[in-house]
Protein backbone atom coordinates (compact mmCIF):
# COMPACT_ATOMS: atom_id res chain seq x y z
CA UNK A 1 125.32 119.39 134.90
CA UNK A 2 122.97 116.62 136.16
CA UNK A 3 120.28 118.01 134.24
CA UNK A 4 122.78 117.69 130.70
CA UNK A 5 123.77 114.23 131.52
CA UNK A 6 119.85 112.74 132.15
CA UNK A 7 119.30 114.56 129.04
CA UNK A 8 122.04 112.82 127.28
CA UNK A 9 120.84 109.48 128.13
CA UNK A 10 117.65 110.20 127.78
CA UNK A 11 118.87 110.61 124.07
CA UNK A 12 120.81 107.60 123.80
CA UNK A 13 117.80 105.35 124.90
CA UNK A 14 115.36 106.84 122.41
CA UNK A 15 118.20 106.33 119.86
CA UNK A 16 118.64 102.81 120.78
CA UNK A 17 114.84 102.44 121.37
CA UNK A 18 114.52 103.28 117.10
CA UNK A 19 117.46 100.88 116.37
CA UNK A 20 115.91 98.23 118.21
CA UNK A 21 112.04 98.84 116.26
CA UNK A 22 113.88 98.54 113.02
CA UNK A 23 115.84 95.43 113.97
CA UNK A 24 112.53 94.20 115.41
CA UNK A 25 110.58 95.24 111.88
CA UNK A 26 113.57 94.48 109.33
CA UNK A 27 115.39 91.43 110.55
CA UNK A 28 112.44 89.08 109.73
CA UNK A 29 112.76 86.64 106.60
CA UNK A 30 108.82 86.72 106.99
CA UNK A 31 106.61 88.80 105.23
CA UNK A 32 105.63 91.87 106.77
CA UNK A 33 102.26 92.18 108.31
CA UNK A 34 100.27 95.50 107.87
CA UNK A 35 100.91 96.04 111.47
CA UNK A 36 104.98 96.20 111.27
CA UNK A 37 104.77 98.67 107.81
CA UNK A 38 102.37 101.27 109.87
CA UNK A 39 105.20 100.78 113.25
CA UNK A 40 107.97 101.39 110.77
CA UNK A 41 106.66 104.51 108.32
CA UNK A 42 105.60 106.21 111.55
CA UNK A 43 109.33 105.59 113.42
CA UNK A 44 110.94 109.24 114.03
CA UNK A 45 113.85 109.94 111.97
CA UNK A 46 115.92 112.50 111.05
CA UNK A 47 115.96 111.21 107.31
CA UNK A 48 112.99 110.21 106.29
CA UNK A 49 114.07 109.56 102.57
CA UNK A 50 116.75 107.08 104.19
CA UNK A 51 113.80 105.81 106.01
CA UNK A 52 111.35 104.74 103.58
CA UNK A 53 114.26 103.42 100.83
CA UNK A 54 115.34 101.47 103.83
CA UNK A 55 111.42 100.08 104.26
CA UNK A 56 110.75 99.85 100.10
CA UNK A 57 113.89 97.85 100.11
CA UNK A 58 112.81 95.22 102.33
CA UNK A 59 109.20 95.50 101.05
CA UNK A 60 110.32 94.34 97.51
CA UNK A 61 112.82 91.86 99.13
CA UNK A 62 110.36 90.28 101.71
CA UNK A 63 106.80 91.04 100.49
CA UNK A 64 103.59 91.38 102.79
CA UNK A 65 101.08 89.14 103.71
CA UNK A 66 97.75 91.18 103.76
CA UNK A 67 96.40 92.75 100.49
CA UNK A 68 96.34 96.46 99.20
CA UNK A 69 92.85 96.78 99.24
CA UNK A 70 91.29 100.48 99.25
CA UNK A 71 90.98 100.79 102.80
CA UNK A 72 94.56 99.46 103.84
CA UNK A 73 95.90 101.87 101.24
CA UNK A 74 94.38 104.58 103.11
CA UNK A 75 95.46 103.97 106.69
CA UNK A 76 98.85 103.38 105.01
CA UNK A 77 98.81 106.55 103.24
CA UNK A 78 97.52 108.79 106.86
CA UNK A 79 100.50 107.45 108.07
CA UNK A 80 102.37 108.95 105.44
CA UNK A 81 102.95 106.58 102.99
CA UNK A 82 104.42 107.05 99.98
CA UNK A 83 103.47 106.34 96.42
CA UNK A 84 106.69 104.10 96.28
CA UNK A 85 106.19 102.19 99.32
CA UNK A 86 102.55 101.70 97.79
CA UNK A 87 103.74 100.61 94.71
CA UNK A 88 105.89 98.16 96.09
CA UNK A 89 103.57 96.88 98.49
CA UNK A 90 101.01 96.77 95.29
CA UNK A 91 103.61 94.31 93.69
CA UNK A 92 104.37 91.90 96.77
CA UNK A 93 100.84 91.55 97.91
CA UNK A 94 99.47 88.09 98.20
CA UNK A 95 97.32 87.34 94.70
CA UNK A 96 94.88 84.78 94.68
CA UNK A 97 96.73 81.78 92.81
CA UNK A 98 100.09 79.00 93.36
CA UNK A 99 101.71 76.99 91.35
CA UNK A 100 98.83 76.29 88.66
CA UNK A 101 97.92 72.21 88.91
CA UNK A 102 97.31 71.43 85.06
CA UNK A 103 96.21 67.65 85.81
CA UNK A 104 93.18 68.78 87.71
CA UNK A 105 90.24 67.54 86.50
CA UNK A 106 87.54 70.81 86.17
CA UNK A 107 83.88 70.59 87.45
CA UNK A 108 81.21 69.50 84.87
CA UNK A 109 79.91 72.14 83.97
CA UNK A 110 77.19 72.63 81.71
CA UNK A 111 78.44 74.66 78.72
CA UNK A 112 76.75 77.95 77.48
CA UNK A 113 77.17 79.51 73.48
CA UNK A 114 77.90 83.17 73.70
CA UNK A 115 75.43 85.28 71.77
CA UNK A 116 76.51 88.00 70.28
CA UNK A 117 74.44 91.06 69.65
CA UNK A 118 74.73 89.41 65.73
CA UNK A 119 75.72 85.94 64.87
CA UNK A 120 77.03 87.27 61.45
CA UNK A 121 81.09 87.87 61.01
CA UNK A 122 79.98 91.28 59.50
CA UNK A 123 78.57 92.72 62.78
CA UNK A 124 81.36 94.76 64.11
CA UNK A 125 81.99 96.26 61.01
CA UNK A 126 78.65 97.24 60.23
CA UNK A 127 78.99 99.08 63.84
CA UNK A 128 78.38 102.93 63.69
CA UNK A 129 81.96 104.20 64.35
CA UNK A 130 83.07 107.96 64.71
CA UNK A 131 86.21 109.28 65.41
CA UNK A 132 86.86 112.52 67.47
CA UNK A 133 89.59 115.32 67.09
CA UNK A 134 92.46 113.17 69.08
CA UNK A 135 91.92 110.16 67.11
CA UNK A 136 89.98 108.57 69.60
CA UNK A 137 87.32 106.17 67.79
CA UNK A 138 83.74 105.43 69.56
CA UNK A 139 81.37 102.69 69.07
CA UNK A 140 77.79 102.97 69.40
CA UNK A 141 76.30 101.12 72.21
CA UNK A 142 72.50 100.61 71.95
CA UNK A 143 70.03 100.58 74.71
CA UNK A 144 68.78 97.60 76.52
CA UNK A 145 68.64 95.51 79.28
CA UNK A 146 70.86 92.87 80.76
CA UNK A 147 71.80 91.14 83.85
CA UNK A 148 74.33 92.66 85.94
CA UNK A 149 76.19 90.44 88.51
CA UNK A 150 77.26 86.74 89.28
CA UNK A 151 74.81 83.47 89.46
CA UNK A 152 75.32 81.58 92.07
CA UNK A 153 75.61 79.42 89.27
CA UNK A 154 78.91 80.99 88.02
CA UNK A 155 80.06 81.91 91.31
CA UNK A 156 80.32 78.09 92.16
CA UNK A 157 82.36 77.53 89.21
CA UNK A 158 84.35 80.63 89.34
CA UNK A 159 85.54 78.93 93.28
CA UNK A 160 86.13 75.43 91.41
CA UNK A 161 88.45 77.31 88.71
CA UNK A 162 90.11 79.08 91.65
CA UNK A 163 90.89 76.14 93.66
CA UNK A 164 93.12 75.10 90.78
CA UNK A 165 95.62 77.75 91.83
CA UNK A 166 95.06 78.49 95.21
CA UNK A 167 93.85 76.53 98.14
CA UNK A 168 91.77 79.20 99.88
CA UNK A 169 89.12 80.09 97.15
CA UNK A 170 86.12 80.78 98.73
CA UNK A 171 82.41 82.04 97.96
CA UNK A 172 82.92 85.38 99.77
CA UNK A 173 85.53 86.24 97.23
CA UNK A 174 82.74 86.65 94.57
CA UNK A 175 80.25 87.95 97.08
CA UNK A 176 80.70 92.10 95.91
CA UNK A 177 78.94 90.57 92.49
CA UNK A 178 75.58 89.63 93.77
CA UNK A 179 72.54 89.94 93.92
CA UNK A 180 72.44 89.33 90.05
CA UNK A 181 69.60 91.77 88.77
CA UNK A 182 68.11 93.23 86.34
CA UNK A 183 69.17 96.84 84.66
CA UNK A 184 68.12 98.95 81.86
CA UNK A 185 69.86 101.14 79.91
CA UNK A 186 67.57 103.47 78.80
CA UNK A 187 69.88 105.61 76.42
CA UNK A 188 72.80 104.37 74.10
CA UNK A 189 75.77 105.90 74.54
CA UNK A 190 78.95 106.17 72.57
CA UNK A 191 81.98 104.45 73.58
CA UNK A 192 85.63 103.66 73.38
CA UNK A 193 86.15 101.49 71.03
CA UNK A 194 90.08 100.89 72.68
CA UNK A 195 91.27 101.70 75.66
CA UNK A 196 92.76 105.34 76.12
CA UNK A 197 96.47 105.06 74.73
CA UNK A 198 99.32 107.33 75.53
CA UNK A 199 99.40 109.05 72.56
CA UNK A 200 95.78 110.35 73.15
CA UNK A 201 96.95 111.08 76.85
CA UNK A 202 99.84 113.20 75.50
CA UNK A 203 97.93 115.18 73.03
CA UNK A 204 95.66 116.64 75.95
CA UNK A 205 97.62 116.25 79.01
CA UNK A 206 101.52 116.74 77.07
CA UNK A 207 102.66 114.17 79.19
CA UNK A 208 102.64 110.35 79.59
CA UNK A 209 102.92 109.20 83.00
CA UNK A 210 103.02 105.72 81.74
CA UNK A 211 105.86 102.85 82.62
CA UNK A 212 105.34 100.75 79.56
CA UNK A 213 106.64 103.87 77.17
CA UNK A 214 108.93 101.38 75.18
CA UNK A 215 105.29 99.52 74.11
CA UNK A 216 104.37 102.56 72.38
CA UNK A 217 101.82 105.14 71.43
CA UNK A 218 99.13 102.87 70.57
CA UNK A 219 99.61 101.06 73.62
CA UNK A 220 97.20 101.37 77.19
CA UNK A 221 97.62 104.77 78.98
CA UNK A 222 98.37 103.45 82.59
CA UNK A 223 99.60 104.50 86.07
CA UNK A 224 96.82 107.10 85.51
CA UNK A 225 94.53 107.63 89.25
CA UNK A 226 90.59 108.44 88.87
CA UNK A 227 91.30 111.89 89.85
CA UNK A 228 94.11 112.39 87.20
CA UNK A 229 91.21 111.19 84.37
CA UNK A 230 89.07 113.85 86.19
CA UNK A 231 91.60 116.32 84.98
CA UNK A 232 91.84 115.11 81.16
CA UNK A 233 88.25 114.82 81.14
CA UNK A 234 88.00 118.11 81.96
CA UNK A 235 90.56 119.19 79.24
CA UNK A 236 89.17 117.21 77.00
CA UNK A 237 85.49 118.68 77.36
CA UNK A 238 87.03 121.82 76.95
CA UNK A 239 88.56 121.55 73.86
CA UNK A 240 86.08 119.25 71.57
CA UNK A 241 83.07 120.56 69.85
CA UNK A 242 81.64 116.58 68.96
CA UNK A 243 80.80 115.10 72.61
CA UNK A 244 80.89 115.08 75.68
CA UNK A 245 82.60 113.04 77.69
CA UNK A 246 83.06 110.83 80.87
CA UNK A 247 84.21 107.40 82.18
CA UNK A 248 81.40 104.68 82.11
CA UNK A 249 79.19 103.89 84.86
CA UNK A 250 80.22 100.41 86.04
CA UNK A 251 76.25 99.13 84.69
CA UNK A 252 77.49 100.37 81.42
CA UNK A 253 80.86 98.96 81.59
CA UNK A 254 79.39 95.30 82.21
CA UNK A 255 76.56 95.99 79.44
CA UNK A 256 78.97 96.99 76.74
CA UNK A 257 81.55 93.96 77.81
CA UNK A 258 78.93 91.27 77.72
CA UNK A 259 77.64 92.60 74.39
CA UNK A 260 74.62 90.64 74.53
CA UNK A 261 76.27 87.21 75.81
CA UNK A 262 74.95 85.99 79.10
CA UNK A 263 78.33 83.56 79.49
CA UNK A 264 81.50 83.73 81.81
CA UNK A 265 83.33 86.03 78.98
CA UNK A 266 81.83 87.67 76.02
CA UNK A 267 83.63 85.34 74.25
CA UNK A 268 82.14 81.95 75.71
CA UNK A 269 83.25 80.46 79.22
CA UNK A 270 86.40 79.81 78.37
CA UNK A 271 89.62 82.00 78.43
CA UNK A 272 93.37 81.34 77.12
CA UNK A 273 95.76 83.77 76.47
CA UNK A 274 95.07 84.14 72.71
CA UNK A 275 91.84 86.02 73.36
CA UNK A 276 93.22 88.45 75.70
CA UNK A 277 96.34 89.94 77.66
CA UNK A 278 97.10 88.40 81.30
CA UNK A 279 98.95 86.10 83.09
CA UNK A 280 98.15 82.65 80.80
CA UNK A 281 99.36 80.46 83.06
CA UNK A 282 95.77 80.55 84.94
CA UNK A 283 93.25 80.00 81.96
CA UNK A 284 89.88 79.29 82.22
CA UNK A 285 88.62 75.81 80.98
CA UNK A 286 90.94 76.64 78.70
CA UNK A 287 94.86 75.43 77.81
CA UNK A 288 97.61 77.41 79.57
CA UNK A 289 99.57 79.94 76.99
CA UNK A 290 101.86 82.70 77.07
CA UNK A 291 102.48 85.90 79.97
CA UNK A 292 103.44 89.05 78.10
CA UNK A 293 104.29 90.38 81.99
CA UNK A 294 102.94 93.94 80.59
CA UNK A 295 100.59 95.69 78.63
CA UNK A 296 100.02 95.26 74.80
CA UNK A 297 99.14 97.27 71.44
CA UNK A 298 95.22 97.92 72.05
CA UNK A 299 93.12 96.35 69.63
CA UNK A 300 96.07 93.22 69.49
CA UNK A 301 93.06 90.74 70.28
CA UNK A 302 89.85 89.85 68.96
CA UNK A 303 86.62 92.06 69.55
CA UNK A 304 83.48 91.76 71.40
CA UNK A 305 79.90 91.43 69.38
CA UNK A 306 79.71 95.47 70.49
CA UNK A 307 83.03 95.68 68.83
CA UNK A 308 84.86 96.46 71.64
CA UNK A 309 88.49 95.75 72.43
CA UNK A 310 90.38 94.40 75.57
CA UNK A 311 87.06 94.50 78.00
CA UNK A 312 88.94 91.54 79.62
CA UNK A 313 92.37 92.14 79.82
CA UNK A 314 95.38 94.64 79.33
CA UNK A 315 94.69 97.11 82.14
CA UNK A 316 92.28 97.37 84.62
CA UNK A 317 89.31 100.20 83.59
CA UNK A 318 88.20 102.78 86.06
CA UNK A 319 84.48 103.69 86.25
CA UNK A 320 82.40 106.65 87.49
CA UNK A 321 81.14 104.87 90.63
CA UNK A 322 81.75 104.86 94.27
CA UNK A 323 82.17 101.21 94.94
CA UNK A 324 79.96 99.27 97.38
CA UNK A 325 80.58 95.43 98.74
CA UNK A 326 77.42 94.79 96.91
CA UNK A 327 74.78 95.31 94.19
CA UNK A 328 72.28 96.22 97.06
CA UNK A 329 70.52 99.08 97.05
CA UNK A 330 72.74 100.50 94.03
CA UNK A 331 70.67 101.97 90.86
CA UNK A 332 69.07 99.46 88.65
CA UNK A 333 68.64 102.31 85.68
CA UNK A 334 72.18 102.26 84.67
CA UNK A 335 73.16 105.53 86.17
CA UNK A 336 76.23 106.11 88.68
CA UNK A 337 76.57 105.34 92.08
CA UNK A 338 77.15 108.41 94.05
CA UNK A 339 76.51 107.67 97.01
CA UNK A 340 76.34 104.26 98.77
CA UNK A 341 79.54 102.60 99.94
CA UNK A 342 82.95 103.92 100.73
CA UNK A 343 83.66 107.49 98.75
CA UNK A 344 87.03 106.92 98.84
CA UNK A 345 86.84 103.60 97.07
CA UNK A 346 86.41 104.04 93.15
CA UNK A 347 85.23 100.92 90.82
CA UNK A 348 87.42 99.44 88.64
CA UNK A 349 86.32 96.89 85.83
CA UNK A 350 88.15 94.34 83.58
CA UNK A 351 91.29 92.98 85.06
CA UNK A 352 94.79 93.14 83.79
CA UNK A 353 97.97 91.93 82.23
CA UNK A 354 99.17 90.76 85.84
CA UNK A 355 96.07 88.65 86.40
CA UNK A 356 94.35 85.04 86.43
CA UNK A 357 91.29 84.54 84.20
CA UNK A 358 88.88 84.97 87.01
CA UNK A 359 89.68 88.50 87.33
CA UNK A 360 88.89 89.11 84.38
CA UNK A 361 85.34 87.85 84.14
CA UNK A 362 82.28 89.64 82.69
CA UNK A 363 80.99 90.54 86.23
CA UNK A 364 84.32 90.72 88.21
CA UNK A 365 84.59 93.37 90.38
CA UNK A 366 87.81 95.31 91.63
CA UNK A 367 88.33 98.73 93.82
CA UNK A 368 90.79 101.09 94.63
CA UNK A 369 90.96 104.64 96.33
CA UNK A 370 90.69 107.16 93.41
CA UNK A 371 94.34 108.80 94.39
CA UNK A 372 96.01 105.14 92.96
CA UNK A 373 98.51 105.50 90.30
CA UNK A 374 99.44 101.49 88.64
CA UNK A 375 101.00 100.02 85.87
CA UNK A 376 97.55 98.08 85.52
CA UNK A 377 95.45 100.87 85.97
CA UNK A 378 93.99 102.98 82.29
CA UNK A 379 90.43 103.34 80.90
CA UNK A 380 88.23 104.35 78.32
CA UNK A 381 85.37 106.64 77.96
CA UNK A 382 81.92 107.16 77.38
CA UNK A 383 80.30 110.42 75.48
CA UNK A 384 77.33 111.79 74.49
CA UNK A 385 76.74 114.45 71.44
CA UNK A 386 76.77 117.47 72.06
């Protein structure tokens, strides 16, 4: 009998013991801390579902204060995570701009003419342009060599153009895009001339994991991880006879987005929201302009000298490579990187919808872990002939 009642109250202080952790995580008005999500995913329960609602609930309510960066994804996810709480935490992590301060008065800065691969209005359509058995049309990128990577030049001014949003901008933000060097592309390649749309996902994959269905067919595939592209690639391969294909390295994603130019954008070093789809409340020496708040048509915005569309913009663009916190010791020929950095960190190019201007710079930089599903997240492919 003595043994049943010490086991009784044994249960009642582990019971009250839970209560008390979720009072302690949940009855904040603060944000949550990474600390507080890993205490409260990894609280026995009898129902987890009732659990983690209970957690994305306040998540969406409250937000967090540290960022969803590859690695905090991942310790989130051992802990058992799920692709909701993720998602959620994705949408209430701190971003990297306030209330935007239009009277500030921006650095001088000396200003640069983008140069195009031709000056001539004819040079996209003179492009070599072939279309593949999905509907998927490819552009002809030619060899050559470029710079890959951030001046300290542009990295200064990038901070300046920060500051106007957020009071924390700092050099280190814009340190994963040095050294600036020099790489050659040694072969052209073919190219994506849009990004992948859902229609082109459905017709190998017969599904369309997007959230933005109501934009349309001809609008960005997204919420789309690098290891689901693995899996349409692989399709793909399988059932065309023209090329063959895979998702740019992230030296030629940068190539084919600068197209030649050496400035801040391939379209100058400027950036409103006429020229491409995010947030355009944070331009770029440019006037503020309208936020969609979601993705767009592709092709809704002008081209690149390449004739690319949406490089900057629309949804963020995964690449091939493993991503490292710097250009250092990374291949200079324009190949892949395989094997330096953190394998379960994937590159991602571009920016999106969501965004400031700076993230969507020629040479910005982003990461996730390859498993990461997003409403910002598509991409578009490279191929060869077969």
């Amino acid at each position: 009998m003595k043994k049943l009642i010490v086991s009784i109250a044994v249960i009642i202080a582990v019971f009250v013991g839970l209560t008390h952790l979720q009072t302690i995580v949940f009855s904040q008005t603060k944000p949550f801390t990474i600390g507080q999500i890993l205490r409260a995913i990894s609280t026995p329960s009898s129902d987890k579902k009732a659990l983690f609602k209970k957690i994305v609930k306040d998540v969406r309510s409250r937000g967090v204060d540290f960022p969803l960066t590859a690695e905090n994804e991942t310790l989130l996810r051992n802990e058992g995570a799920t692709d909701e709480l993720i998602e959620a935490i994705g949408q209430k992590s701190p971003k990297p701009k306030l209330t935007p301060t239009s009277a500030a008065t921006p650095a001088p800065t000396q200003t640069r003419v983008s140069t195009p691969a031709s000056n001539n209005s004819g040079a996209v359509k003179a492009r070599t342009v072939r279309k593949n058995s999905i509907g998927m049309e490819l552009v002809y990128i030619p060899a050559g060599d470029f710079m890959m990577g951030s001046s300290e030049e542009e990295i200064a001014d990038a901070v300046f153009k920060r500051k106007k949003y957020t009071s924390d901008a700092k050099r280190d933000d814009f340190a994963n895009e040095t050294p600036r060097h020099k790489v050659s592309i040694k072969q052209g390649f073919w190219m994506g001339k849009f990004e992948v749309t859902q229609a082109q996902w459905q017709a190998v994959m017969g599904d369309n994991p997007s959230k933005f269905t109501e934009c349309g067919a001809n609008c960005p595939v997204e919420q789309v991880s690098w290891d689901d592209i693995q899996v349409f690639l692989k399709k793909l391969n399988a059932r065309d006879s023209q090329f063959e294909y895979r998702l740019p390295t992230e030296a030629e994603w940068e190539y084919a987005a600068r197209a030649k130019t050496t400035t801040v954008f391939s379209f100058g070093d400027s950036l409103n929201s006429s020229q491409a789809n995010f947030d355009g409340n944070y331009p770029y020496a440019s006037t503020t302009g309208k936020y969609v708040g979601k993705t767009v048509a592709v092709g809704s915005y002008q081209p690149n000298g390449f004739g690319l569309y949406d490089m900057h913009g629309n949804v963020w663009e995964w690449c091939q490579d493993i991503y490292n916190l710097s250009y250092k010791d990374l291949p200079t020929d324009g190949s892949a990187n395989s094997s330096v950095g953190n394998s379960n960190s994937r590159v991602l190019r571009g920016g999106s919808w969501d965004l400031s201007s700076d993230d969507l710079r020629s040479a910005n930089r982003g990461t996730y872990a390859p498993a990461a599903r997003y409403s910002y997240f598509g991409f578009r492919l490279v191929a060869r002939a077969k």
